[in-house]
Protein backbone atom coordinates (compact mmCIF):
# COMPACT_ATOMS: atom_id res chain seq x y z
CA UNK A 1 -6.55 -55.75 -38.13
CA UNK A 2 -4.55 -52.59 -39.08
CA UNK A 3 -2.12 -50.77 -36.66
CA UNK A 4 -1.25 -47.38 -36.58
CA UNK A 5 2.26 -46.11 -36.58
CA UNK A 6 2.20 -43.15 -34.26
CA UNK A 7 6.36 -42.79 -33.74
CA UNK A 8 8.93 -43.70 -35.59
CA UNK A 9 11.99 -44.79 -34.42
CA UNK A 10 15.42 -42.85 -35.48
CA UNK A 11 18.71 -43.33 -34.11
CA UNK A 12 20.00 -41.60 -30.62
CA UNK A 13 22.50 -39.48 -32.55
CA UNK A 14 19.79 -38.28 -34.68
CA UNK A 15 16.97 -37.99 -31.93
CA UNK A 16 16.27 -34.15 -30.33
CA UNK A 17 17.13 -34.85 -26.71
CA UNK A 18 16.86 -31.20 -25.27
CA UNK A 19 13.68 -31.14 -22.86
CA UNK A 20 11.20 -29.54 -24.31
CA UNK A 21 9.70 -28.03 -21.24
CA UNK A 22 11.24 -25.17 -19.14
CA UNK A 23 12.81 -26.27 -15.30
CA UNK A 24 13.33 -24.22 -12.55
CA UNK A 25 15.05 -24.71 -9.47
CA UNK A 26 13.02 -24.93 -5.90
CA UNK A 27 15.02 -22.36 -4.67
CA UNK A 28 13.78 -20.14 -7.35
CA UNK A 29 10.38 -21.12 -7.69
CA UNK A 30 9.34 -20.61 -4.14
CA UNK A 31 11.31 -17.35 -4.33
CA UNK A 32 8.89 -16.56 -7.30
CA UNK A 33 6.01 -17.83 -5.37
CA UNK A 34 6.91 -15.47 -2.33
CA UNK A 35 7.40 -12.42 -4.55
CA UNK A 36 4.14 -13.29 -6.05
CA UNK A 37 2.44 -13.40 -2.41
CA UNK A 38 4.37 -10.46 -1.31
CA UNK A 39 2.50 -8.62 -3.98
CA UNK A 40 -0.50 -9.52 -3.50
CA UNK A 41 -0.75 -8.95 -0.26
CA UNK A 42 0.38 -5.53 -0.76
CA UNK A 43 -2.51 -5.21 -3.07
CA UNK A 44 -4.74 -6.46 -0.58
CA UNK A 45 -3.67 -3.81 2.21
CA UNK A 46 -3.73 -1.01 -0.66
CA UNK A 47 -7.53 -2.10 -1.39
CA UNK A 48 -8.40 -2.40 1.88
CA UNK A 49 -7.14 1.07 3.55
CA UNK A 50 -9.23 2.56 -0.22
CA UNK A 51 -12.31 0.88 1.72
CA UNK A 52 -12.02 1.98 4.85
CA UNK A 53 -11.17 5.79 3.48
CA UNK A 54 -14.38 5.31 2.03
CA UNK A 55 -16.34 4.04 4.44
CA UNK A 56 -14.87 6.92 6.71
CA UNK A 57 -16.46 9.98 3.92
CA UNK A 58 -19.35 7.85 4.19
CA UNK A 59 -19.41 7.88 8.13
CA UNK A 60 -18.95 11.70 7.73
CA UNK A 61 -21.43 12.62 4.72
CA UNK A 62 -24.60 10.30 6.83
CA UNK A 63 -23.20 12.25 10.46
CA UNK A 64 -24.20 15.53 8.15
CA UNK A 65 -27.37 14.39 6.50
CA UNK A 66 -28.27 13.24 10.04
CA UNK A 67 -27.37 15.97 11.64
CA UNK A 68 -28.19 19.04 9.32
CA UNK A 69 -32.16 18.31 8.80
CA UNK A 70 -32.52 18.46 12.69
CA UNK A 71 -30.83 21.66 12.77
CA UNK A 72 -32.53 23.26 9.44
CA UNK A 73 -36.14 21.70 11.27
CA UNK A 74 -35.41 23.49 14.46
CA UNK A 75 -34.17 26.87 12.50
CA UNK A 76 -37.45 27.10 10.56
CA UNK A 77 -39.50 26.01 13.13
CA UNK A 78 -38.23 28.95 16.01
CA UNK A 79 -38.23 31.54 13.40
CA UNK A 80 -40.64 31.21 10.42
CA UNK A 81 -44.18 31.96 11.91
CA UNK A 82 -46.33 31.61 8.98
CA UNK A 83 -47.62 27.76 9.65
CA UNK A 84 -48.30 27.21 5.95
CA UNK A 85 -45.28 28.21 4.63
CA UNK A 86 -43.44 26.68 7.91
CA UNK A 87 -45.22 23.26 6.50
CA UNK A 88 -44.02 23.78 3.19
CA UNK A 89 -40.17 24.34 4.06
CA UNK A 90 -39.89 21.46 6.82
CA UNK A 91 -41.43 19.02 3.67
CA UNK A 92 -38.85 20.22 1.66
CA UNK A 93 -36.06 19.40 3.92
CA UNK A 94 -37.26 16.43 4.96
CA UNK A 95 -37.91 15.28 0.90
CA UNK A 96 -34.40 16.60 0.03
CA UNK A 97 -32.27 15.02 2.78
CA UNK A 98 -34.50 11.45 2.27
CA UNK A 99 -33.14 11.75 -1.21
CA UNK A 100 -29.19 11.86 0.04
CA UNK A 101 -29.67 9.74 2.50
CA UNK A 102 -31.10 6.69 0.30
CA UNK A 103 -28.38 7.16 -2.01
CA UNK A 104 -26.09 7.32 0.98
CA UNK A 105 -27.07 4.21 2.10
CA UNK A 106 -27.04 2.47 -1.26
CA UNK A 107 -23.24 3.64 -1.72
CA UNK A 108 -22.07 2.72 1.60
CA UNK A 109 -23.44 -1.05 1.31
CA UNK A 110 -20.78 -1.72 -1.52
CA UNK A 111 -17.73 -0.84 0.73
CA UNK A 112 -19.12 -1.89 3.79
CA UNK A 113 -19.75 -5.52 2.40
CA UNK A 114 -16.31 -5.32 0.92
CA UNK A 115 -14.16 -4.46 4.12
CA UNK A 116 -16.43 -7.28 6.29
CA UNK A 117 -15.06 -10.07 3.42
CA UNK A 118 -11.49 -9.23 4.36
């Protein structure tokens, strides 16, 4: 049967004692490990206020396209009397603001999800 000879053997005075893989100190690696929490931590609060700053122009932008087509609808129906064109203008709002306010909604899903996993 054959044998392999994987290591050979060399004399201490000749053999590379220095430890081939770097050592820290515990005082220094959980100082590293703090710093590294620290941070990231900090990047977590930085994220999360960007979220909520969002969320808040979101809150804002729907209060408008919520509030605006009620007030255009009420305009144009005290003061346009021609009920054909009166028709025609309150479609119009109502197709235009439908438009912002699905993309509204799509946008503020993202954000919204986001802040709730935090």
């Amino acid at each position: 049967m054959a044998a392999f000879i994987t290591h050979e053997l060399v004399p201490s005075e000749q053999a590379d004692m220095a430890s081939k893989h770097e050592t820290k100190s515990v005082t220094s690696a959980e100082e590293s490990i703090k710093a590294q929490i620290k941070s990231d931590f900090e990047c977590l609060l930085k994220h999360l206020k960007s979220f909520q700053s969002h969320l808040e122009k979101f809150f804002k932008a729907e209060g408008h396209i919520s509030y605006y087509p009620h007030k255009l609808r009420r305009f144009i129906t005290e003061n346009v009397k021609n009920t054909e064109h009166k028709d025609k203008l309150l479609k119009e709002v109502d197709t235009h603001y439908s438009k912002y306010s699905k993309a509204l909604s799509a946008e503020k899903n993202s954000p919204k999800a986001a802040v709730s996993k935090f």
